[in-house]
C-alpha atoms as a PDB file:
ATOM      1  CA  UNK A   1     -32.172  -2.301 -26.726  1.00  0.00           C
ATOM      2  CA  UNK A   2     -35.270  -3.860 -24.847  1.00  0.00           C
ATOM      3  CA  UNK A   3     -34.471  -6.967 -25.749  1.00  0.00           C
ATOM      4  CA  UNK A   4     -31.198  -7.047 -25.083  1.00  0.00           C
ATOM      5  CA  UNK A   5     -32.297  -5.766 -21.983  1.00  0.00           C
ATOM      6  CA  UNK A   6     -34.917  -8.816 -21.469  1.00  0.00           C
ATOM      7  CA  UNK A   7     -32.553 -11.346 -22.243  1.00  0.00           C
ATOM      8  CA  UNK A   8     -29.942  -9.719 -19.769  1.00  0.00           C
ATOM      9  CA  UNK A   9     -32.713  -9.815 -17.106  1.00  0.00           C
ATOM     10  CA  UNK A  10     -33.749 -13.494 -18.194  1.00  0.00           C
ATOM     11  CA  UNK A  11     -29.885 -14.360 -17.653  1.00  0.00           C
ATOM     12  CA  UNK A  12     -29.885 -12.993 -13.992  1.00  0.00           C
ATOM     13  CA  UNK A  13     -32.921 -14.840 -12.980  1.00  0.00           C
ATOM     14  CA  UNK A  14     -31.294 -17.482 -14.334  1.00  0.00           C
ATOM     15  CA  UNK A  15     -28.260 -17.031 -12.058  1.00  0.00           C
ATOM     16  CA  UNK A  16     -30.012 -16.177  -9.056  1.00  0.00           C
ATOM     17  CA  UNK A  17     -32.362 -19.004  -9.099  1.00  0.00           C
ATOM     18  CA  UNK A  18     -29.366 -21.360  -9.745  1.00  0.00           C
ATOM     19  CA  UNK A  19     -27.696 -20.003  -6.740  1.00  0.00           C
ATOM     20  CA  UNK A  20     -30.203 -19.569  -4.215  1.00  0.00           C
ATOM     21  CA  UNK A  21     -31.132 -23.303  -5.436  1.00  0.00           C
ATOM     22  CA  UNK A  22     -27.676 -24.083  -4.302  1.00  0.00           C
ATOM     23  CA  UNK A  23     -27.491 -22.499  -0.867  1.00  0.00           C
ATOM     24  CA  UNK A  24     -30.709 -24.383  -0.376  1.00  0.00           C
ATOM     25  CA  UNK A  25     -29.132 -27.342  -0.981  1.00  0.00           C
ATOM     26  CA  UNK A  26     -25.965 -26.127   1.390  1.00  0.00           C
ATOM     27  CA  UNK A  27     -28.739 -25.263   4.526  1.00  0.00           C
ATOM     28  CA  UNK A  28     -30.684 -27.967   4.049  1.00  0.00           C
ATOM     29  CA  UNK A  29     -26.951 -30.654   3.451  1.00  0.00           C
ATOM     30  CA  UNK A  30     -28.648 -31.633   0.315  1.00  0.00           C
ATOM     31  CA  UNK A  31     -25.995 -33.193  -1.588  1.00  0.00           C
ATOM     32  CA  UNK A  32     -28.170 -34.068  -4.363  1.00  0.00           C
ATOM     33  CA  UNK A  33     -28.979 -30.295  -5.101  1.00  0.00           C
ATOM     34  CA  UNK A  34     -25.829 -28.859  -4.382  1.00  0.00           C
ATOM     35  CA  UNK A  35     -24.477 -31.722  -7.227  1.00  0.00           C
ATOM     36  CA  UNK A  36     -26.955 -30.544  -9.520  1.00  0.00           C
ATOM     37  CA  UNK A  37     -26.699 -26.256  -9.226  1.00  0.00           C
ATOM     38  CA  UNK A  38     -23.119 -25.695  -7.654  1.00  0.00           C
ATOM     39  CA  UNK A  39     -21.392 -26.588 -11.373  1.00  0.00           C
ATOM     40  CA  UNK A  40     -24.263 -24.445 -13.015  1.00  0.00           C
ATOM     41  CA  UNK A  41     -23.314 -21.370 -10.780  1.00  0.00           C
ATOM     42  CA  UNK A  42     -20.198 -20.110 -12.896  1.00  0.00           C
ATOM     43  CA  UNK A  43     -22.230 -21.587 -16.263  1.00  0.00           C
ATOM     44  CA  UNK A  44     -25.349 -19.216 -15.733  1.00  0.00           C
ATOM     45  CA  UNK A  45     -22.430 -16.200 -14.879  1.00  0.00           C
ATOM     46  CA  UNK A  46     -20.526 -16.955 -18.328  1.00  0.00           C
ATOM     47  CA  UNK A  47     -24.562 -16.507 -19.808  1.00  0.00           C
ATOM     48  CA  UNK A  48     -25.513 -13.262 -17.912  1.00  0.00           C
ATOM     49  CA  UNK A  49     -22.372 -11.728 -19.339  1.00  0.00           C
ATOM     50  CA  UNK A  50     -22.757 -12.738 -23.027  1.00  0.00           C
ATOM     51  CA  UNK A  51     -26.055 -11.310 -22.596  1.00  0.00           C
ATOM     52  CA  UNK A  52     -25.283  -8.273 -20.780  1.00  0.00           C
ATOM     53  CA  UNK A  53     -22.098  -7.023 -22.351  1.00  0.00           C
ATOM     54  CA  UNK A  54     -21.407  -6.081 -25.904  1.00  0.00           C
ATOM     55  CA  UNK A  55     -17.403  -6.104 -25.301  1.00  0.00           C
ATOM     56  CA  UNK A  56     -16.428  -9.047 -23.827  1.00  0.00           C
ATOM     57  CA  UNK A  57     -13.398  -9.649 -22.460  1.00  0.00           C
ATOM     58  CA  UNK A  58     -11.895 -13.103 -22.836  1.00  0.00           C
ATOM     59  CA  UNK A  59      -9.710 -13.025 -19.791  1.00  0.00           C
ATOM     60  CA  UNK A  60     -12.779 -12.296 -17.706  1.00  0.00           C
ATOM     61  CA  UNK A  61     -14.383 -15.345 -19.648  1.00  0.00           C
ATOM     62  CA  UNK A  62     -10.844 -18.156 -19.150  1.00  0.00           C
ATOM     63  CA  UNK A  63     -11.101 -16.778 -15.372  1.00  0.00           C
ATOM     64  CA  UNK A  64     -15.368 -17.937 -14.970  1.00  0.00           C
ATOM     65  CA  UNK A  65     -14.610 -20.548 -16.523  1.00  0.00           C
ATOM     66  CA  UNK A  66     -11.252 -22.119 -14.218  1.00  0.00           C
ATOM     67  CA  UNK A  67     -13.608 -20.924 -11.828  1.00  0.00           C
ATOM     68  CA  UNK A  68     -16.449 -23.108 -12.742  1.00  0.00           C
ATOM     69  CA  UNK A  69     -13.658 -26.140 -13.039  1.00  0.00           C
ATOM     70  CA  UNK A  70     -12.947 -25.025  -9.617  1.00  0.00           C
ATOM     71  CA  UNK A  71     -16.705 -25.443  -8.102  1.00  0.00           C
ATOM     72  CA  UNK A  72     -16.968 -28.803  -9.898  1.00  0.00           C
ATOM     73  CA  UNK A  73     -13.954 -29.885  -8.440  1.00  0.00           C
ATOM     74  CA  UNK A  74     -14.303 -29.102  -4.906  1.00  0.00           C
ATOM     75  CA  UNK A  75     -17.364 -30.249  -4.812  1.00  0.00           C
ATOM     76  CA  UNK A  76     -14.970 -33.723  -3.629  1.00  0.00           C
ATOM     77  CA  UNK A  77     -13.084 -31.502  -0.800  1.00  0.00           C
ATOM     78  CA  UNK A  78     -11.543 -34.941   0.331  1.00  0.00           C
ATOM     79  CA  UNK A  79      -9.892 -36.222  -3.084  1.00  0.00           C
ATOM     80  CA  UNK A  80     -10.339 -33.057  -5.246  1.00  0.00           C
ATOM     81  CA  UNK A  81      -8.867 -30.196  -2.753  1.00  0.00           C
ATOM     82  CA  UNK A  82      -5.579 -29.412  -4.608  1.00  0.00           C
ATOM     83  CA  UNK A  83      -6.811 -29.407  -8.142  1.00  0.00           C
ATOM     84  CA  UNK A  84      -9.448 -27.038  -7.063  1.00  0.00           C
ATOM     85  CA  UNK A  85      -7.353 -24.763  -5.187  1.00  0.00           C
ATOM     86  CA  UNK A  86      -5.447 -25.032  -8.627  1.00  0.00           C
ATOM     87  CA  UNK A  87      -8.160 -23.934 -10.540  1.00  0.00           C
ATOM     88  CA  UNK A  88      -8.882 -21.304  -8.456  1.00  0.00           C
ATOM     89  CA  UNK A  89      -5.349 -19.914  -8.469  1.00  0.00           C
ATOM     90  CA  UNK A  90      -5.836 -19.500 -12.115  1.00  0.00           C
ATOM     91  CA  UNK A  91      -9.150 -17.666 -11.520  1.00  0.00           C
ATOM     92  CA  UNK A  92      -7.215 -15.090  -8.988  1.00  0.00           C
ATOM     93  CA  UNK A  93      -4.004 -14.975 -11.304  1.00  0.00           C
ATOM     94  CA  UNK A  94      -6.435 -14.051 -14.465  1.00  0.00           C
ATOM     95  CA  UNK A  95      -8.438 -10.949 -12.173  1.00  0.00           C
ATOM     96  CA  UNK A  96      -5.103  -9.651 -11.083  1.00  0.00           C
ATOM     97  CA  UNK A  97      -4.079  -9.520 -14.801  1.00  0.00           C
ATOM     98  CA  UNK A  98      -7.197  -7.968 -15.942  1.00  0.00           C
ATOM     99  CA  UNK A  99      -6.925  -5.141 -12.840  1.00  0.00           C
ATOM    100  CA  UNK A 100      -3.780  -4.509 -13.117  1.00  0.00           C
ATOM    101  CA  UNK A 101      -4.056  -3.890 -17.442  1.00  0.00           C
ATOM    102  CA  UNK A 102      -6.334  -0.708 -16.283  1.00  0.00           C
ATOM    103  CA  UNK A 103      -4.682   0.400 -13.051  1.00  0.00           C
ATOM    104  CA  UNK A 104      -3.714   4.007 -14.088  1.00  0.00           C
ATOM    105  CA  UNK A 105       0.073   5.382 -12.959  1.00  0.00           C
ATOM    106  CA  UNK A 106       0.661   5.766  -9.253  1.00  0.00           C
ATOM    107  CA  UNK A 107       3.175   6.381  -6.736  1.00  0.00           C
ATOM    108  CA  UNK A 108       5.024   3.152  -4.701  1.00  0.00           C
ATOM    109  CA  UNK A 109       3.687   5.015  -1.401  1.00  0.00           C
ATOM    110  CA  UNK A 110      -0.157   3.941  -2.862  1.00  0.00           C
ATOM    111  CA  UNK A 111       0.974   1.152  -3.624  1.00  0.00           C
ATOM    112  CA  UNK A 112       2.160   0.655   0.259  1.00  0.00           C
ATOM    113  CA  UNK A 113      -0.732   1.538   1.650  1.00  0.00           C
ATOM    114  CA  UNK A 114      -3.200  -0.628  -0.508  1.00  0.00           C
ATOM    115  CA  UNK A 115      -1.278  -3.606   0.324  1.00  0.00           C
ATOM    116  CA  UNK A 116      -0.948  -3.257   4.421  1.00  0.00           C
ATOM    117  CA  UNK A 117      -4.504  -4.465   4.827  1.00  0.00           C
ATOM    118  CA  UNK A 118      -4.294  -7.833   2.951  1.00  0.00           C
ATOM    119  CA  UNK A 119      -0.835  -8.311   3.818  1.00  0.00           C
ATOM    120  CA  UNK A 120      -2.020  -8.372   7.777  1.00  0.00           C
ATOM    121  CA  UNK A 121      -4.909 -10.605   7.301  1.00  0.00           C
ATOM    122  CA  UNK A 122      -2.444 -13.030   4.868  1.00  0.00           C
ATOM    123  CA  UNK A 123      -0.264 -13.062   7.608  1.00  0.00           C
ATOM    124  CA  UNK A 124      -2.223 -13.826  10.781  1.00  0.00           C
ATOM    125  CA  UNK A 125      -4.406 -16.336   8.511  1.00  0.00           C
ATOM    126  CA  UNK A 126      -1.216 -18.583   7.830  1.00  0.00           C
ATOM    127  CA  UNK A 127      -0.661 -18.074  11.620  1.00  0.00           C
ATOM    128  CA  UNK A 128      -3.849 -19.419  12.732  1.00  0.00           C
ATOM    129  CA  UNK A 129      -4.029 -21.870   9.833  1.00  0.00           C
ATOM    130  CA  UNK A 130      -0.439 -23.604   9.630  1.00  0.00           C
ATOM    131  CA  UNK A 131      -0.696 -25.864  12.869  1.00  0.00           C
ATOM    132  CA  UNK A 132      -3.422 -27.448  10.927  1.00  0.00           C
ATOM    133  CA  UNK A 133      -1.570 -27.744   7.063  1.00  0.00           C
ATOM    134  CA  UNK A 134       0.677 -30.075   7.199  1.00  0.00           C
ATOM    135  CA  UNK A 135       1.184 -30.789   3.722  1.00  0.00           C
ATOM    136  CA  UNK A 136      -1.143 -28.697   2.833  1.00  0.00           C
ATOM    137  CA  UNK A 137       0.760 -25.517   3.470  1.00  0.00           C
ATOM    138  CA  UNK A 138       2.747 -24.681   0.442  1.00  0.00           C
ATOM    139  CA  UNK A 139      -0.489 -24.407  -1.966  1.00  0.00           C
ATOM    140  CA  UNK A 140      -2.152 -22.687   0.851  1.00  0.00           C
ATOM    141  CA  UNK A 141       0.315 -20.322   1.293  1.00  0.00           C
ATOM    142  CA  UNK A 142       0.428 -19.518  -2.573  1.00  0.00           C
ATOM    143  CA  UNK A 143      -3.000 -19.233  -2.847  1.00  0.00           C
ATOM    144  CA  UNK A 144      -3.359 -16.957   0.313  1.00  0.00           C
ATOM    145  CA  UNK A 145      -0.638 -14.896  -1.244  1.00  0.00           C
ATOM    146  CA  UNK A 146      -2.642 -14.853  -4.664  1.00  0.00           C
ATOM    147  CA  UNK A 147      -5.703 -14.133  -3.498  1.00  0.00           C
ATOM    148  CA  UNK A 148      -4.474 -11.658  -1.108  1.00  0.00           C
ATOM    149  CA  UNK A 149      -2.514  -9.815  -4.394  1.00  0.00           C
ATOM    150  CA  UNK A 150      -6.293  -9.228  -5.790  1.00  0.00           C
ATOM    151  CA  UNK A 151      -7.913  -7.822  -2.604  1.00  0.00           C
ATOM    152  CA  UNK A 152      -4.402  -5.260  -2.914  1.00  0.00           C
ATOM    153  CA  UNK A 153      -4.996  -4.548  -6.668  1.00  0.00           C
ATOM    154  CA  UNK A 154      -8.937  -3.805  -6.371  1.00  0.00           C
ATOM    155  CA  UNK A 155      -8.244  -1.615  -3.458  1.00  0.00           C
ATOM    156  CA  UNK A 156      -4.961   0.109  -5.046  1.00  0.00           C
ATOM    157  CA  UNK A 157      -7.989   0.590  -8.252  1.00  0.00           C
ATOM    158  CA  UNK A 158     -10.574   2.056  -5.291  1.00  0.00           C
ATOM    159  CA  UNK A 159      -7.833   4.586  -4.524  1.00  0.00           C
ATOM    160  CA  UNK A 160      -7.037   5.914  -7.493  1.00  0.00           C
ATOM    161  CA  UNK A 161     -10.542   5.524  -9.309  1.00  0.00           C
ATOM    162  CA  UNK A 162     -12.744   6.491  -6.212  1.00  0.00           C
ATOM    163  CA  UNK A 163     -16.080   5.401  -8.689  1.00  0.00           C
ATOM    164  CA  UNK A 164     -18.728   3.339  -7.839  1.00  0.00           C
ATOM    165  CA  UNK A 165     -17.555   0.346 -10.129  1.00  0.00           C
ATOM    166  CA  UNK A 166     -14.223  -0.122  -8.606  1.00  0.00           C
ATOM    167  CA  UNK A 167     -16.050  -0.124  -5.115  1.00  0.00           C
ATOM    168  CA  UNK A 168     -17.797  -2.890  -6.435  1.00  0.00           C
ATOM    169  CA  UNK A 169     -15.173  -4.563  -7.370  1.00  0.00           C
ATOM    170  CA  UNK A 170     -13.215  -3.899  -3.858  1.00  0.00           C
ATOM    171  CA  UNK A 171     -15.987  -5.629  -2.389  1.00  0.00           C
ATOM    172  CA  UNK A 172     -16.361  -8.466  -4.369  1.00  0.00           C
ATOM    173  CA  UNK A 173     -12.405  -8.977  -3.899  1.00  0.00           C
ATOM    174  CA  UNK A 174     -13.105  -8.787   0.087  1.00  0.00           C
ATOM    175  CA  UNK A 175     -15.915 -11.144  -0.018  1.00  0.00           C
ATOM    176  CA  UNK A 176     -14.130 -13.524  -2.197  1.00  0.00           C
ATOM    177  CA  UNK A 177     -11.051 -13.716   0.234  1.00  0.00           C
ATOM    178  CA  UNK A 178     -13.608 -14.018   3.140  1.00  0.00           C
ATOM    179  CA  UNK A 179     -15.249 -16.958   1.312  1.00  0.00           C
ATOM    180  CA  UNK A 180     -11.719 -18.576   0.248  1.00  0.00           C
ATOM    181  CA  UNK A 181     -11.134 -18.170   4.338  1.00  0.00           C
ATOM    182  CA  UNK A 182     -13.963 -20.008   6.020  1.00  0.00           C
ATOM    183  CA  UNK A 183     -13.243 -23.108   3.662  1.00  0.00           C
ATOM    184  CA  UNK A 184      -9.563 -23.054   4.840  1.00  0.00           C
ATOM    185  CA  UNK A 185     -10.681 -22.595   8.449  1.00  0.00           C
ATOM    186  CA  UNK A 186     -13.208 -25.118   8.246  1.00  0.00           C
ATOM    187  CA  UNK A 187     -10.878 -27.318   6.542  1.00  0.00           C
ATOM    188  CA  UNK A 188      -7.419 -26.464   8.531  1.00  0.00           C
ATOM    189  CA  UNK A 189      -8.646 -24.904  12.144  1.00  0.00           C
ATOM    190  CA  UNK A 190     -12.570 -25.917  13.217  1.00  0.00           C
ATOM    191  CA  UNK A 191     -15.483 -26.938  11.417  1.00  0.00           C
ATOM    192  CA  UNK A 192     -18.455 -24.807  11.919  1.00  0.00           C
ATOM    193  CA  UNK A 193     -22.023 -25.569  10.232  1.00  0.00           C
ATOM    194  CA  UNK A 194     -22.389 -21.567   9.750  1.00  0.00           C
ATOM    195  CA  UNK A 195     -19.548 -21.934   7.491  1.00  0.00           C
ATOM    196  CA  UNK A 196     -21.128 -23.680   4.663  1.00  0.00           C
ATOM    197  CA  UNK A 197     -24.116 -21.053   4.374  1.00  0.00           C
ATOM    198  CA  UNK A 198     -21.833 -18.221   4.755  1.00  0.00           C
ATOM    199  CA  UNK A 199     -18.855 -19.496   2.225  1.00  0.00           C
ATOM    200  CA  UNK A 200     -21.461 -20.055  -0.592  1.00  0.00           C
ATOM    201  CA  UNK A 201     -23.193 -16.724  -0.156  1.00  0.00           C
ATOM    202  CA  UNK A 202     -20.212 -14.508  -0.099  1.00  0.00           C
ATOM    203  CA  UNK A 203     -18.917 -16.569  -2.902  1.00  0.00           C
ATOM    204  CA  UNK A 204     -21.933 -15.925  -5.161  1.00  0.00           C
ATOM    205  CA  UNK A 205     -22.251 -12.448  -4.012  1.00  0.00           C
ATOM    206  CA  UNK A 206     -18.414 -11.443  -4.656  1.00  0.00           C
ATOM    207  CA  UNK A 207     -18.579 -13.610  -8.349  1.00  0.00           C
ATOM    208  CA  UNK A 208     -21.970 -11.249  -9.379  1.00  0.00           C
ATOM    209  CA  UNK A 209     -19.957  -8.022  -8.138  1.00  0.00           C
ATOM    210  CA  UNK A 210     -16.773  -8.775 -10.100  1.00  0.00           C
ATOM    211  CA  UNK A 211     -19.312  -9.177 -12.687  1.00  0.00           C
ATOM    212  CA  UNK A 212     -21.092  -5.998 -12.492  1.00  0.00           C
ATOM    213  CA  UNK A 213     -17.539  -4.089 -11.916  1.00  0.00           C
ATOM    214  CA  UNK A 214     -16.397  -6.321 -15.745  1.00  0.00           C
ATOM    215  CA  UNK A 215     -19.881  -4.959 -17.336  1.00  0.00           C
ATOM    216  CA  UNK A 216     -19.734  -1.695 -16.136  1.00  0.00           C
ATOM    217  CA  UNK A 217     -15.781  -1.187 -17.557  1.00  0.00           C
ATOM    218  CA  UNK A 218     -16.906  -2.926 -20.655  1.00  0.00           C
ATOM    219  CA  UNK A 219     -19.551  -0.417 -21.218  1.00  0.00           C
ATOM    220  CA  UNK A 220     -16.713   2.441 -20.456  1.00  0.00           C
ATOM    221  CA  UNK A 221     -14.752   0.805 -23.200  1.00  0.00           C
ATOM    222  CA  UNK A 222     -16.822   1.100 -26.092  1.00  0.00           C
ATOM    223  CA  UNK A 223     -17.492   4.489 -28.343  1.00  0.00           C
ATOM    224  CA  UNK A 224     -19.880   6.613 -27.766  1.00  0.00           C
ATOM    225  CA  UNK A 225     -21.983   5.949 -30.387  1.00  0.00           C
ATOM    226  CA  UNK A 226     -22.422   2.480 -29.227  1.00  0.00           C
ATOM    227  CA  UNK A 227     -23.458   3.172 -25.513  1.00  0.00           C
END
């Protein structure tokens, strides 16, 4: 047990020292380091989780991994945009899967009200967005309306849960739509410098809190005996 418990906390130094390297690279517009850590990000994840967890799940895994495809490949925004908003698409379509597997039984009226919130902010995002698409709009729209789908599943979990894991996961769904927004709004509406600090940050910090949500209902999954 302590050394699994070393090696886990080798893993998230690991992970943290790739990321903060990144951001570094991101404040300082160091494309040299942000070529080098950025496709390491979702790598040193995929580590800290075969480390941590003695279930693993291999959705969890194909999702880290479409979303590793998807930092490599927007790391060309210009050329690369739609493939990684493709990859990415898988990412959200594989958590919604995985949520959804565990949700327990409720009532449409739940349902309702978990969705309202994300269904707003979809909808005035296109608005604000879609002067700015052009051909661009169709994928955005799907992805807004995938992405959107997980922030109403984690909350629709929140409600009927009410534990501290599915909080975690709540807000790792929240800050990954947040991130997902300033790159469309930098992209689409106005390009701010503050967005390519804050994108990369809540991007890290809602992939480590989906993480911690997947360990945490991996440990719940396994007998007794084995905790």
């Amino acid at each position: 047990m302590i050394k699994a418990h070393s090696f886990s906390n080798t893993g998230t130094w690991i992970f943290f020292t790739v990321s903060i390297l990144d951001v570094i690279g991101v404040v300082l517009d160091n494309s040299m380091l942000q070529l080098i850590f950025k496709p390491l990000i979702m790598p040193s994840l995929i580590l800290l989780y075969y480390l941590s967890s003695k279930r693993k799940n291999k959705w969890y895994i194909t999702a880290m991994f479409f979303s590793f495809l998807g930092d490599v490949l927007l790391l060309d925004k210009s050329n690369m945009f739609l493939y990684g908003i493709a990859a990415f698409l898988i990412t959200q379509l594989l958590y919604v899967i995985i949520i959804s597997k565990e949700l327990p039984h409720s009532h449409w009226k739940t349902k309702l009200i978990a969705s309202v919130p994300f269904l707003a902010f979809f909808i005035i995002l296109i608005k604000v967005l879609k002067p700015g698409l052009g051909e661009f709009l169709l994928p955005v729209v799907i992805y807004g309306a995938a992405i959107s789908i997980f922030g109403m599943v984690s909350l629709l979990n929140y409600m009927l849960r009410k534990d501290k894991s599915s909080l975690i996961l709540l807000l790792g769904a929240v800050l990954f739509i947040l991130s997902d927004s300033m790159i469309a709004l930098n992209k689409f509406y106005e390009a701010w410098a503050i967005y390519g600090l804050a994108i990369m940050a809540t991007y890290i910090l809602a992939q480590y809190l989906i993480f911690r949500y997947m360990l945490t209902r991996s440990v719940k999954e396994l007998p007794e005996e084995e905790k």
